[in-house]
C-alpha atoms as a PDB file:
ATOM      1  CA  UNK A   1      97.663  62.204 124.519  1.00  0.00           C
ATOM      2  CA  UNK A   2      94.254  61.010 125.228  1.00  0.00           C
ATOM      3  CA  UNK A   3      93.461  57.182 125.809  1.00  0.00           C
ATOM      4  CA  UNK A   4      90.535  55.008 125.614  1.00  0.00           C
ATOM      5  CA  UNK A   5      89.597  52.437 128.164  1.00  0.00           C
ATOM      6  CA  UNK A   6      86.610  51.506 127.225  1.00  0.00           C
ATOM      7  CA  UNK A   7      87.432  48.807 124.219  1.00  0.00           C
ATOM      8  CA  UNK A   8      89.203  45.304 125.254  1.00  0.00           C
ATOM      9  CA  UNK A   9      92.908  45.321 124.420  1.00  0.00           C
ATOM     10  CA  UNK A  10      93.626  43.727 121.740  1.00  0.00           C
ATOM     11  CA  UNK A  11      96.106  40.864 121.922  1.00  0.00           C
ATOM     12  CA  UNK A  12      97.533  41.026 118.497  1.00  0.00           C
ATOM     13  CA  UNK A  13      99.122  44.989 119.677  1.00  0.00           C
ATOM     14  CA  UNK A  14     100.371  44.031 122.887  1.00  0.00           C
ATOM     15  CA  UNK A  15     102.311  41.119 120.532  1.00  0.00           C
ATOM     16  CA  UNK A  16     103.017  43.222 118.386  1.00  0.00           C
ATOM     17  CA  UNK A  17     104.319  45.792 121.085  1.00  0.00           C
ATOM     18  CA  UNK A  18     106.577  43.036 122.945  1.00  0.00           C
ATOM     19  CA  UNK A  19     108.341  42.579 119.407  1.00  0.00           C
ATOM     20  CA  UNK A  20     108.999  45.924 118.706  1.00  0.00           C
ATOM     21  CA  UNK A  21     110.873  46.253 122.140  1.00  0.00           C
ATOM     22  CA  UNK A  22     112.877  42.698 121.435  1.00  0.00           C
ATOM     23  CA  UNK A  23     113.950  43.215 118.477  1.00  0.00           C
ATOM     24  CA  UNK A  24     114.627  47.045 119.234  1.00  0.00           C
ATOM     25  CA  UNK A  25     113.696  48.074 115.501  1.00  0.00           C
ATOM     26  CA  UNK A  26     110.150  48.879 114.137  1.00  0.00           C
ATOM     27  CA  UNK A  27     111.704  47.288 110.256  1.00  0.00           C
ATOM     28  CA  UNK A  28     112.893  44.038 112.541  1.00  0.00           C
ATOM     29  CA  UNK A  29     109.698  43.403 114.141  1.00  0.00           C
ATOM     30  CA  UNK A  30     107.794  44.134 110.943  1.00  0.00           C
ATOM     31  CA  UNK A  31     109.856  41.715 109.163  1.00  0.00           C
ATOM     32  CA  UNK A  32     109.405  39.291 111.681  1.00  0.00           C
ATOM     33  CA  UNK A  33     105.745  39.594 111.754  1.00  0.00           C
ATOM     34  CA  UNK A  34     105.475  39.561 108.311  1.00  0.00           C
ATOM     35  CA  UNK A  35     103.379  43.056 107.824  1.00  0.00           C
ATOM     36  CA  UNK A  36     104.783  46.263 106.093  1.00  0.00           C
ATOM     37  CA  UNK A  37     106.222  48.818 108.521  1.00  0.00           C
ATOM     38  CA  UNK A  38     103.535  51.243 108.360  1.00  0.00           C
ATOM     39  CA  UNK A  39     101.062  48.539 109.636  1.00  0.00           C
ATOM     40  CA  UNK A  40     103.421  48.033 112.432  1.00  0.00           C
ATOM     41  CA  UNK A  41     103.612  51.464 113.771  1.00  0.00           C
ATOM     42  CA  UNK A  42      99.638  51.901 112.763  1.00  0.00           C
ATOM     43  CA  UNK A  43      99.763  49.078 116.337  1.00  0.00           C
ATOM     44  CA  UNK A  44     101.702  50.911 118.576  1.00  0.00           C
ATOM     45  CA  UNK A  45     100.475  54.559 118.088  1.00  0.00           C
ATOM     46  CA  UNK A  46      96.980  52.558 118.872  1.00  0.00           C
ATOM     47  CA  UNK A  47      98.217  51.092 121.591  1.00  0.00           C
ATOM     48  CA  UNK A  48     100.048  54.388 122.771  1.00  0.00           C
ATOM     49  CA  UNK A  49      97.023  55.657 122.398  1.00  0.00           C
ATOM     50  CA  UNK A  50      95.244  53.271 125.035  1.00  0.00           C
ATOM     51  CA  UNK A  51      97.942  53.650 127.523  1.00  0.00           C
ATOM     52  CA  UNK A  52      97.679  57.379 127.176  1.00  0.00           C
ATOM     53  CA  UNK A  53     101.472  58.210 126.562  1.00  0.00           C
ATOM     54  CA  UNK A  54     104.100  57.336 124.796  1.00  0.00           C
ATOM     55  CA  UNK A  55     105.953  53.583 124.892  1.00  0.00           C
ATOM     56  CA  UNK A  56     108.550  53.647 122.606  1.00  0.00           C
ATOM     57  CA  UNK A  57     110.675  56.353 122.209  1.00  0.00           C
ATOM     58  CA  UNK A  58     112.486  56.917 118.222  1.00  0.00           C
ATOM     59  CA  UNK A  59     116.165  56.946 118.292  1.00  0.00           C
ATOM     60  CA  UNK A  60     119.064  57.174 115.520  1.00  0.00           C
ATOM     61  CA  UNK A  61     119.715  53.166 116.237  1.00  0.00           C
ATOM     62  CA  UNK A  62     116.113  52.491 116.430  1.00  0.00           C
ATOM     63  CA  UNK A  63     113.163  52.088 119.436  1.00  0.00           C
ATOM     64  CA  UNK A  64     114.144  52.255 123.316  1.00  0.00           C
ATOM     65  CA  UNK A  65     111.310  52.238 126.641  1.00  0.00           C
ATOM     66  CA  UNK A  66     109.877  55.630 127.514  1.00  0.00           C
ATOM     67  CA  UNK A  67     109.418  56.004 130.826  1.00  0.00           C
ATOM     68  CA  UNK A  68     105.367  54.965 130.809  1.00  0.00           C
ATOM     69  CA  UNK A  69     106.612  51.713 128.333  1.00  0.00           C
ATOM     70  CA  UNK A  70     108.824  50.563 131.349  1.00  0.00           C
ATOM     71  CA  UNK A  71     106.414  50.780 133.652  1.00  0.00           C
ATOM     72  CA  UNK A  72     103.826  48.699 131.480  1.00  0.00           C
ATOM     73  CA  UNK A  73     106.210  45.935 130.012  1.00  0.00           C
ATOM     74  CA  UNK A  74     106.359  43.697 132.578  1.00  0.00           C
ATOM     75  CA  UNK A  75     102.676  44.160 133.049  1.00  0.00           C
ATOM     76  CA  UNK A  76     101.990  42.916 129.239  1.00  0.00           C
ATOM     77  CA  UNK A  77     104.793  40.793 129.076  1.00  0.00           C
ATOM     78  CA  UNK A  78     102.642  38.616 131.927  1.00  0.00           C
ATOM     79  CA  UNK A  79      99.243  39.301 130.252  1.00  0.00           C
ATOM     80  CA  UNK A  80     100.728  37.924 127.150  1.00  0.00           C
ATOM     81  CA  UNK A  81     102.360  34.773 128.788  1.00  0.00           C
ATOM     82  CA  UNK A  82      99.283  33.766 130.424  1.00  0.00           C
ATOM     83  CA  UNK A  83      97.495  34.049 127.282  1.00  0.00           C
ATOM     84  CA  UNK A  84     100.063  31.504 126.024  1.00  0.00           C
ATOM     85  CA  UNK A  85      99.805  29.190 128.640  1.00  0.00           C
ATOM     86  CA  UNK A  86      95.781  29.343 128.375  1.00  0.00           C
ATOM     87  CA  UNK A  87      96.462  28.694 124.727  1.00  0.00           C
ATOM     88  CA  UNK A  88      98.580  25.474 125.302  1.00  0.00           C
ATOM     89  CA  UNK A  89      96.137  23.868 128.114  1.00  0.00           C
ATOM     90  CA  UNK A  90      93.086  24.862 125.814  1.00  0.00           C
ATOM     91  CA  UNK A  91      95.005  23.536 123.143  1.00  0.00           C
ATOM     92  CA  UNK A  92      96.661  20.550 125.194  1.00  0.00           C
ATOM     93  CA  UNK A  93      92.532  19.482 126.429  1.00  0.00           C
ATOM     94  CA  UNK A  94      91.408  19.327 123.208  1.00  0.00           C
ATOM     95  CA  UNK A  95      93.697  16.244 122.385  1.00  0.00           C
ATOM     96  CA  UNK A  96      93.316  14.506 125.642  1.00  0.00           C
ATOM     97  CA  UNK A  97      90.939  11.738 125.106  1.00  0.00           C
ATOM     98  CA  UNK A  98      87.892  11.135 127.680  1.00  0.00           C
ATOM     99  CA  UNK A  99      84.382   8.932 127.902  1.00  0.00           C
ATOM    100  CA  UNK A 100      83.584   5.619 127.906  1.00  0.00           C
ATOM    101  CA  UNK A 101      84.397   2.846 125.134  1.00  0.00           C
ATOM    102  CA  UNK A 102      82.732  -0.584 125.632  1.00  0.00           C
ATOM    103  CA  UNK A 103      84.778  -3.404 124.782  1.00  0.00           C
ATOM    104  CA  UNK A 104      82.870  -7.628 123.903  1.00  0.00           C
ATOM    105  CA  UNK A 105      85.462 -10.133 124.483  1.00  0.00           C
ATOM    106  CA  UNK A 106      85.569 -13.643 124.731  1.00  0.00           C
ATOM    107  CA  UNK A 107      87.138 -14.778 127.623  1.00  0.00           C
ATOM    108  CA  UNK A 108      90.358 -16.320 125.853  1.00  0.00           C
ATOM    109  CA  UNK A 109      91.289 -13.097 124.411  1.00  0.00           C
ATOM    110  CA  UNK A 110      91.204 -10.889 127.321  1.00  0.00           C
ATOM    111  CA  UNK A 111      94.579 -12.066 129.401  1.00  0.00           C
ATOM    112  CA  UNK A 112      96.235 -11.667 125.781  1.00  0.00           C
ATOM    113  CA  UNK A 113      94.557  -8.303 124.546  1.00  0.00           C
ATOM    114  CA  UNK A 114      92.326  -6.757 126.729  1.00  0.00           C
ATOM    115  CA  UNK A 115      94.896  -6.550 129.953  1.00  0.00           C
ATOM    116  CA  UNK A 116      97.397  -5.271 127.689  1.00  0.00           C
ATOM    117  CA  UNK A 117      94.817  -2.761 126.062  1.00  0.00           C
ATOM    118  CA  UNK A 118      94.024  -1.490 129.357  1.00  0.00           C
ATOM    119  CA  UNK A 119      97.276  -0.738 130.896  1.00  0.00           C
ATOM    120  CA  UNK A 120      98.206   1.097 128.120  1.00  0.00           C
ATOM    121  CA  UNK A 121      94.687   3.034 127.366  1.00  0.00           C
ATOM    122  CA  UNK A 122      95.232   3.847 131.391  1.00  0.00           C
ATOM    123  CA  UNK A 123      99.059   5.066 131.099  1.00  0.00           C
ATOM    124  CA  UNK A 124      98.027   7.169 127.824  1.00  0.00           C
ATOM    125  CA  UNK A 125      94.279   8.254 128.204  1.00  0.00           C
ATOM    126  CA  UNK A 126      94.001   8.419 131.776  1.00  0.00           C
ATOM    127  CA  UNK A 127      90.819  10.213 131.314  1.00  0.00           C
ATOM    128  CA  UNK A 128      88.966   7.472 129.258  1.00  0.00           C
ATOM    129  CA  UNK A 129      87.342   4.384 130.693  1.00  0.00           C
ATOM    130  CA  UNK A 130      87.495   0.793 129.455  1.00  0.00           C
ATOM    131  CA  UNK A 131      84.290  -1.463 130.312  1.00  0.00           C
ATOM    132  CA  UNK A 132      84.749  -4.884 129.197  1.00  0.00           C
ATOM    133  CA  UNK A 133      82.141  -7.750 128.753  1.00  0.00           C
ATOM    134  CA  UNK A 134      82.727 -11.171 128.195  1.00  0.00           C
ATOM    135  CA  UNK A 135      80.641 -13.023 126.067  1.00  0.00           C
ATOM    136  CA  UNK A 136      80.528 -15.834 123.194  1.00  0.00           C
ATOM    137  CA  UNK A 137      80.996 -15.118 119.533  1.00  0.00           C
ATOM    138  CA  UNK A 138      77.495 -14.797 119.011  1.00  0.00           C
ATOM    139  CA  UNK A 139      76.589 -12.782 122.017  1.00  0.00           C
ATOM    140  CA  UNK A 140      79.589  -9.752 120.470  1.00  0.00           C
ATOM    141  CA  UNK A 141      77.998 -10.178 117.071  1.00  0.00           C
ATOM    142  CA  UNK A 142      74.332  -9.595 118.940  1.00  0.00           C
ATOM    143  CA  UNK A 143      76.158  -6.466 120.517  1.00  0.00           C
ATOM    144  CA  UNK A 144      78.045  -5.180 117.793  1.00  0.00           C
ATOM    145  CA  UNK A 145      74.858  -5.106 115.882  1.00  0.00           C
ATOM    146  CA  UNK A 146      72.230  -3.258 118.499  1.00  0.00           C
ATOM    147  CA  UNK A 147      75.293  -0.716 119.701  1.00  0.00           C
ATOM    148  CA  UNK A 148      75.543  -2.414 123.458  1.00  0.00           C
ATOM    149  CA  UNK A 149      79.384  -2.735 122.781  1.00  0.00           C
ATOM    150  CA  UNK A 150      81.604  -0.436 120.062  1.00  0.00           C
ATOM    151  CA  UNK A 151      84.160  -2.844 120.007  1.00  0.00           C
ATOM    152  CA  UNK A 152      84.104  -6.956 120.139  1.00  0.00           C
ATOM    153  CA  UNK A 153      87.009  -9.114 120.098  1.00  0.00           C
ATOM    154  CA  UNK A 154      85.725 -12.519 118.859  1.00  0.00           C
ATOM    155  CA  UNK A 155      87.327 -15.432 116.396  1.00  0.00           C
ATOM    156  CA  UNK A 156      86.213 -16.009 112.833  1.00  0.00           C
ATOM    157  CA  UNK A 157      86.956 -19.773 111.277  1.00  0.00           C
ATOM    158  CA  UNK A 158      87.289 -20.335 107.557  1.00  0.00           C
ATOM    159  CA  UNK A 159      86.588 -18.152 104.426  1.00  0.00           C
ATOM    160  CA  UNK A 160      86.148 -15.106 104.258  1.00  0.00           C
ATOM    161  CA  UNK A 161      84.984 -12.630 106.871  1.00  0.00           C
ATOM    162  CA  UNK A 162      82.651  -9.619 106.323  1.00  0.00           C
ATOM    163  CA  UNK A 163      84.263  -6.688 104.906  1.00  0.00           C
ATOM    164  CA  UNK A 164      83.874  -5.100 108.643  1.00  0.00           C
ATOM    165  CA  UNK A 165      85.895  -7.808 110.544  1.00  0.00           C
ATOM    166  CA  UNK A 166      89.537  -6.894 110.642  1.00  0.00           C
ATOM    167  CA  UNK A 167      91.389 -10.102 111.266  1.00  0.00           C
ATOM    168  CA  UNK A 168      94.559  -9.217 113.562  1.00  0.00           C
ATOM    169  CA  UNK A 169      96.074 -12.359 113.412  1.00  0.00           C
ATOM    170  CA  UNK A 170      96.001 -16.064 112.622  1.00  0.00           C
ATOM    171  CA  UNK A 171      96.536 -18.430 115.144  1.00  0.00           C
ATOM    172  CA  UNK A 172      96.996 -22.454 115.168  1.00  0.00           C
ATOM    173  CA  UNK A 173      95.236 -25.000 117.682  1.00  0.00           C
ATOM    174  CA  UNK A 174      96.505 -27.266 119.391  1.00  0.00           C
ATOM    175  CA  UNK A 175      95.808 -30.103 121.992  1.00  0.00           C
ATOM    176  CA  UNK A 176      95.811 -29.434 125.670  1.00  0.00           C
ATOM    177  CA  UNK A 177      97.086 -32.253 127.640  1.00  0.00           C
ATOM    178  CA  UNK A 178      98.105 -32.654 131.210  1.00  0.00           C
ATOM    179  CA  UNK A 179     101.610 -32.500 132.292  1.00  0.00           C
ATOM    180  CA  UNK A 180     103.491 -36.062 131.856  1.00  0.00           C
ATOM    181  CA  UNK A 181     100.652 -36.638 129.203  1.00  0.00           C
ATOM    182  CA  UNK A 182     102.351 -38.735 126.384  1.00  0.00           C
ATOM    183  CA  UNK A 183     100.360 -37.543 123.545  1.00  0.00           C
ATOM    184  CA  UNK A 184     100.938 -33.779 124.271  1.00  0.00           C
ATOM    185  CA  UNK A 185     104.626 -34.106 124.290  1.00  0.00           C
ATOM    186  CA  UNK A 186     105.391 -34.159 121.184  1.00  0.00           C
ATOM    187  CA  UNK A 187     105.409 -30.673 118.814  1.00  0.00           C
ATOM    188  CA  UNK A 188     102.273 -32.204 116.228  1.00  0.00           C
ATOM    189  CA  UNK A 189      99.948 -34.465 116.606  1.00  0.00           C
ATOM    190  CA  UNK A 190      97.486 -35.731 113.646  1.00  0.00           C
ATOM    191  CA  UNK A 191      94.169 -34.988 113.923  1.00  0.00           C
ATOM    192  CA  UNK A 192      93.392 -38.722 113.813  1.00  0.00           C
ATOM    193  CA  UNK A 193      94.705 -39.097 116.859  1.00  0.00           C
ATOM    194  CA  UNK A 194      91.906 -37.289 118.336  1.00  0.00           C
ATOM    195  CA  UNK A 195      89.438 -40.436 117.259  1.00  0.00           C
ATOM    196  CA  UNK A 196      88.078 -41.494 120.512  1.00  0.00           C
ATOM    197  CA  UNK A 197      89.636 -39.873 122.433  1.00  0.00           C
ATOM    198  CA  UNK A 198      88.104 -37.854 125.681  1.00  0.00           C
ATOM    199  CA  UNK A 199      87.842 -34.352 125.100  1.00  0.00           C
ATOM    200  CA  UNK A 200      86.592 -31.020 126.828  1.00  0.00           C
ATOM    201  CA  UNK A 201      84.771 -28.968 124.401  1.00  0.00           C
ATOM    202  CA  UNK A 202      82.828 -25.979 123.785  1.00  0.00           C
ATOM    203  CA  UNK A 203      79.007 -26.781 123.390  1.00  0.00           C
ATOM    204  CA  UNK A 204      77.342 -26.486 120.054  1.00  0.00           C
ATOM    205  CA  UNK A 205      77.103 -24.005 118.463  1.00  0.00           C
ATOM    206  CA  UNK A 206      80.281 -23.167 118.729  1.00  0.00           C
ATOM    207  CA  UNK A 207      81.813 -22.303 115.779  1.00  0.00           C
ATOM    208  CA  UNK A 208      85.003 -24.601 116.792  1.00  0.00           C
ATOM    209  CA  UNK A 209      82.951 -26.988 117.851  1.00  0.00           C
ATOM    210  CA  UNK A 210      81.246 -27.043 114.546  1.00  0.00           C
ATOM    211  CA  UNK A 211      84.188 -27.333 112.817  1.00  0.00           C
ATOM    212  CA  UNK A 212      85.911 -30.030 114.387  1.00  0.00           C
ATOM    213  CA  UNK A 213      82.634 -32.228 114.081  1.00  0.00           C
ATOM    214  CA  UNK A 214      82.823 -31.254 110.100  1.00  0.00           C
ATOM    215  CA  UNK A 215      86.956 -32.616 110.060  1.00  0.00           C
ATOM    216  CA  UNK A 216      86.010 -35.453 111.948  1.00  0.00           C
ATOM    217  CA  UNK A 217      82.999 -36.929 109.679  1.00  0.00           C
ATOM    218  CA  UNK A 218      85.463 -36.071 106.797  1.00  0.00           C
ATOM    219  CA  UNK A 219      88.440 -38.081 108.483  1.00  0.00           C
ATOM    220  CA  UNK A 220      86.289 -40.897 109.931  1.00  0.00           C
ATOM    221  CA  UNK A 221      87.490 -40.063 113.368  1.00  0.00           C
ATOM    222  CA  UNK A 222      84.660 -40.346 115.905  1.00  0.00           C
ATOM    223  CA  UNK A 223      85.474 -37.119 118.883  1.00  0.00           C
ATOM    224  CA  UNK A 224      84.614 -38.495 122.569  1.00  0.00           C
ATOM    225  CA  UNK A 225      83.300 -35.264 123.954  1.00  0.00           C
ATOM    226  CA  UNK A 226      83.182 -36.264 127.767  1.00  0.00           C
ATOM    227  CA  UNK A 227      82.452 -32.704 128.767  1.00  0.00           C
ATOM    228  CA  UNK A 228      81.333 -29.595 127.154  1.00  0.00           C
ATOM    229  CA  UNK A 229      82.175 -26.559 129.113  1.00  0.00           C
ATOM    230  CA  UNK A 230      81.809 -22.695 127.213  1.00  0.00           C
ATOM    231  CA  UNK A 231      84.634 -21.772 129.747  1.00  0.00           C
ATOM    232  CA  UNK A 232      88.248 -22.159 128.711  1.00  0.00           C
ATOM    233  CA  UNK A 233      88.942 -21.208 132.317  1.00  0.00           C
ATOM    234  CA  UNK A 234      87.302 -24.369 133.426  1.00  0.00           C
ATOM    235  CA  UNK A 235      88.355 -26.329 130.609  1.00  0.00           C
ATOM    236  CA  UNK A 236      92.540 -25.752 131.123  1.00  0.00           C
ATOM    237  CA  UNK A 237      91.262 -26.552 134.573  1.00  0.00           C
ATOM    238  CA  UNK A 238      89.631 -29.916 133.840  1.00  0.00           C
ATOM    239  CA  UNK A 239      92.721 -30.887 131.508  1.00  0.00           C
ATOM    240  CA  UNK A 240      95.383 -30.254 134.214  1.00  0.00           C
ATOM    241  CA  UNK A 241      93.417 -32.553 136.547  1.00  0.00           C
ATOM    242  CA  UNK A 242      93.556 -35.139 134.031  1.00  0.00           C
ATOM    243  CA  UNK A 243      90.209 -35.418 133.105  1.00  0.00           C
ATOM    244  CA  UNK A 244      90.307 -35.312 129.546  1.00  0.00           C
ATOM    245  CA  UNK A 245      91.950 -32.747 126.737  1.00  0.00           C
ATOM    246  CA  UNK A 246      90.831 -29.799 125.371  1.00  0.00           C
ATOM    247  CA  UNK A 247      91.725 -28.026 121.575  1.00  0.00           C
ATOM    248  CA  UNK A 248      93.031 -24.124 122.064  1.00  0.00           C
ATOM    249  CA  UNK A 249      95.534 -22.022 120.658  1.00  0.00           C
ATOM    250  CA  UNK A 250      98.464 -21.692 121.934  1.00  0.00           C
ATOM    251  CA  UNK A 251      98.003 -17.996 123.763  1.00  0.00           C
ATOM    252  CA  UNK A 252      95.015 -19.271 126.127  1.00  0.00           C
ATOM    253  CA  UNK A 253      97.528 -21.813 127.725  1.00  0.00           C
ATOM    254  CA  UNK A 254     100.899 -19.437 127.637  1.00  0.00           C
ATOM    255  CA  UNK A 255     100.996 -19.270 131.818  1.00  0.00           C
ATOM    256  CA  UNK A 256      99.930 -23.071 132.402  1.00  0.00           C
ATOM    257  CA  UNK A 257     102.729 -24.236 129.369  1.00  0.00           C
ATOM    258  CA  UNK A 258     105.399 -21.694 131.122  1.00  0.00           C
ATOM    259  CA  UNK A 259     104.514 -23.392 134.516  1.00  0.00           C
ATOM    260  CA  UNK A 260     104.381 -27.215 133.238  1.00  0.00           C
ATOM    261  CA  UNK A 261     100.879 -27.596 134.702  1.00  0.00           C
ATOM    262  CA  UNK A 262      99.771 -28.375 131.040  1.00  0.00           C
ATOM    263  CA  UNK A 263     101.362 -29.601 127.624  1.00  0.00           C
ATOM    264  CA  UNK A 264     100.662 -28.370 124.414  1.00  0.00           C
ATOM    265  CA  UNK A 265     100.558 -30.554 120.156  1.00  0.00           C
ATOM    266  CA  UNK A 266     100.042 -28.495 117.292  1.00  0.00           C
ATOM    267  CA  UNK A 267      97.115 -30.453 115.460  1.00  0.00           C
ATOM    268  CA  UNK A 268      98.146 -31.203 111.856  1.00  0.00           C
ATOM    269  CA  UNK A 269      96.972 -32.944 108.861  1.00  0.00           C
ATOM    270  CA  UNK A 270      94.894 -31.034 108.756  1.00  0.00           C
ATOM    271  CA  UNK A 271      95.798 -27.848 110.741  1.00  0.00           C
ATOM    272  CA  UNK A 272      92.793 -26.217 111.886  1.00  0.00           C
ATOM    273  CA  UNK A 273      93.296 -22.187 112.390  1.00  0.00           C
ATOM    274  CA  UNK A 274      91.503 -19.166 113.140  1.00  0.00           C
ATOM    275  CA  UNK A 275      91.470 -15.943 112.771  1.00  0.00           C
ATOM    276  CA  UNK A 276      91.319 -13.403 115.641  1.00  0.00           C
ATOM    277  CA  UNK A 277      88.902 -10.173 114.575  1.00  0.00           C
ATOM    278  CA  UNK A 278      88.184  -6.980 115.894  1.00  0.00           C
ATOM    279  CA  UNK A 279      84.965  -5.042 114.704  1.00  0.00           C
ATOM    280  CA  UNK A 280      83.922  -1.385 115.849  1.00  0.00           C
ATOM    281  CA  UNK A 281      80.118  -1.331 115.901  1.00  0.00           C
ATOM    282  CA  UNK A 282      78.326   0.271 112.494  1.00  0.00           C
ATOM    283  CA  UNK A 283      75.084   1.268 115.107  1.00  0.00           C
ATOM    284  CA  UNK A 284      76.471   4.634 115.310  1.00  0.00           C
ATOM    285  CA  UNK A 285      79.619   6.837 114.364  1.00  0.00           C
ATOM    286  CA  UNK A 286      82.070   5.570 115.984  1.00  0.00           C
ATOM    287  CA  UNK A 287      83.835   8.071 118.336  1.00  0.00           C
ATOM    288  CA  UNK A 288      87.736   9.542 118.853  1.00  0.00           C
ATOM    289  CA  UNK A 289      88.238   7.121 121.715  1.00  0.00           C
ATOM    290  CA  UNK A 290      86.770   4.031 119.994  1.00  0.00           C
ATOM    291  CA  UNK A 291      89.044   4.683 117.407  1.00  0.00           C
ATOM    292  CA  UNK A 292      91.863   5.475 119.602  1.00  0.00           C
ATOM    293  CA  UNK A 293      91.336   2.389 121.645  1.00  0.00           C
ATOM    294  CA  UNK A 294      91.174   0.038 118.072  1.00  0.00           C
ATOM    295  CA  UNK A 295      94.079   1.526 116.943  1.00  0.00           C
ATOM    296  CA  UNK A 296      95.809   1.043 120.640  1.00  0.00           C
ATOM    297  CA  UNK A 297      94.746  -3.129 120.065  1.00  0.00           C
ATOM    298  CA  UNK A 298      96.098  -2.391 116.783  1.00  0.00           C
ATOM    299  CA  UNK A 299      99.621  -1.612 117.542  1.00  0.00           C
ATOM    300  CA  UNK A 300      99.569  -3.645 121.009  1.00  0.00           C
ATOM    301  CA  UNK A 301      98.949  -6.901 118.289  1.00  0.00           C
ATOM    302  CA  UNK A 302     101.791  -6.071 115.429  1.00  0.00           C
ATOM    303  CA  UNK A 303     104.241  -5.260 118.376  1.00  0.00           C
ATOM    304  CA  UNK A 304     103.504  -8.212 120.435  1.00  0.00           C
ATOM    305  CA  UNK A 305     101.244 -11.012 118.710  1.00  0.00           C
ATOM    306  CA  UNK A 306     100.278 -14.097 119.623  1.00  0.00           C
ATOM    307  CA  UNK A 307     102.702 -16.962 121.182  1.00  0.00           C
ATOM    308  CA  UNK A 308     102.953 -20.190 118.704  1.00  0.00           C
ATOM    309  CA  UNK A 309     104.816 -23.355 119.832  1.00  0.00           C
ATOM    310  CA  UNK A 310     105.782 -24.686 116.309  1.00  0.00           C
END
């Protein structure tokens, strides 16, 4: 029996060749394979043909190793395999995730998402990279909007938000006292009590800050701002020295409340909330890791959320 060389195996005969000698049976394998019998032996007297003798010797009980098919079927058996295994890594690279995704966050939302986010983006994505940067609300909307970030954490207060913002959860404030402070001890305090009193606030325009002066003209109460300071850092910071009291929710303050260094009133009558948003940048298509990483903030946020005190 002559053979040819010259043409690349084909991979779909040696498969069909490693069948045939499992199953023992040429009506097996075709069955199997799910091709008509003469189709099946079509493959192996092509392959045969290849090899230049015969593989598969034809028996009263069905198919058994010629001599030459011994010698080869450990020899395909391994081509096949590794053609497997390629097939799984090739297969198994095409789902693992890689690049960079850039990530706008205000500062009081990165100890409560972004850490989170990150340890878990590095456990399952090892190959993509988180870069985080930490602006105010208007600085993420600047970013969203030229493509600098793809993602920006931010806050959004009152009515609604554009049909792009996703809000992932709202959140109540409350006034930051030190520890021992009366005021802050118990679980509400009015917002009248805030008349006069010295405060640590964000500098206009804030959109909190905004808001608060709009409740307090409304309310008559006048608000003492003896500091403003963009930094909540600085501002839990200021508070636990005692230097005045600052309005956050409840998750900026969780390690300082846990610790006693600072106290912690839900503001009512009225109770002023917002909403924390997460927006993927509409510069340019946003890619399988941005997504991957949003939907990674999304499940982080309905498993965990946000601490509340009332």
């Amino acid at each position: 029996m002559s053979h040819q060389t010259s043409q690349p195996w084909d991979l779909s005969r040696l498969q069909t060749f490693l069948c045939v000698v499992n199953e023992g049976s040429l009506t097996r394998a075709a069955s199997l394979l799910g091709k008509p019998q003469p189709a099946i032996s079509r493959q192996i007297a092509r392959l045969e043909q290849e090899c230049g003798g015969r593989l598969l010797l034809r028996t009263g009980r069905g198919v058994e190793l010629s001599a030459l098919g011994e010698r080869l079927l450990p020899r395909i058996s391994a081509i096949f395999k590794e053609v497997q295994e390629l097939t799984a890594e090739v297969e198994q690279r095409a789902h693992v995730l890689s690049g960079e995704v850039r990530l706008g966050s205000m500062a009081s939302l990165q100890s409560s998402i972004v850490l989170p986010v990150y340890e878990q983006i590095r456990q399952r994505h090892p190959g993509l990279r988180l870069r985080v940067f930490e602006g105010s609300a208007g600085q993420i909307d600047q970013w969203l909007v030229s493509g600098f970030v793809d993602i920006g954490l931010s806050y959004h207060y009152g009515g609604k938000a554009d049909s792009r913002i996703e809000a992932l959860e709202n959140v109540a404030s409350y006034l930051i006292g030190p520890a021992g402070d009366e005021l802050t001890q118990a679980p509400t305090v009015p917002f009248a009590k805030l008349d006069n009193l010295p405060l640590i606030l964000a500098g206009k325009p804030s959109a909190m800050r905004l808001l608060l002066d709009q409740l307090a003209r409304k309310s008559n109460v006048t608000l003492n701002v003896v500091m403003e300071a963009d930094s909540t850092q600085l501002q839990r910071a200021l508070v636990a020295r005692a230097c005045g009291y600052a309005v956050l929710p409840a998750h900026v303050v969780t390690s300082e409340l846990a610790s006693g260094i600072l106290q912690a009133s839900k503001i009512v009558d009225p109770t002023i909330h917002r909403d924390i948003t997460m927006e993927i940048t509409t510069a340019r298509p946003a890619t399988q890791a941005t997504r991957e990483v949003a939907n990674n903030i999304r499940q982080l946020h309905r498993k965990s959320g946000m601490p509340d005190l009332a």
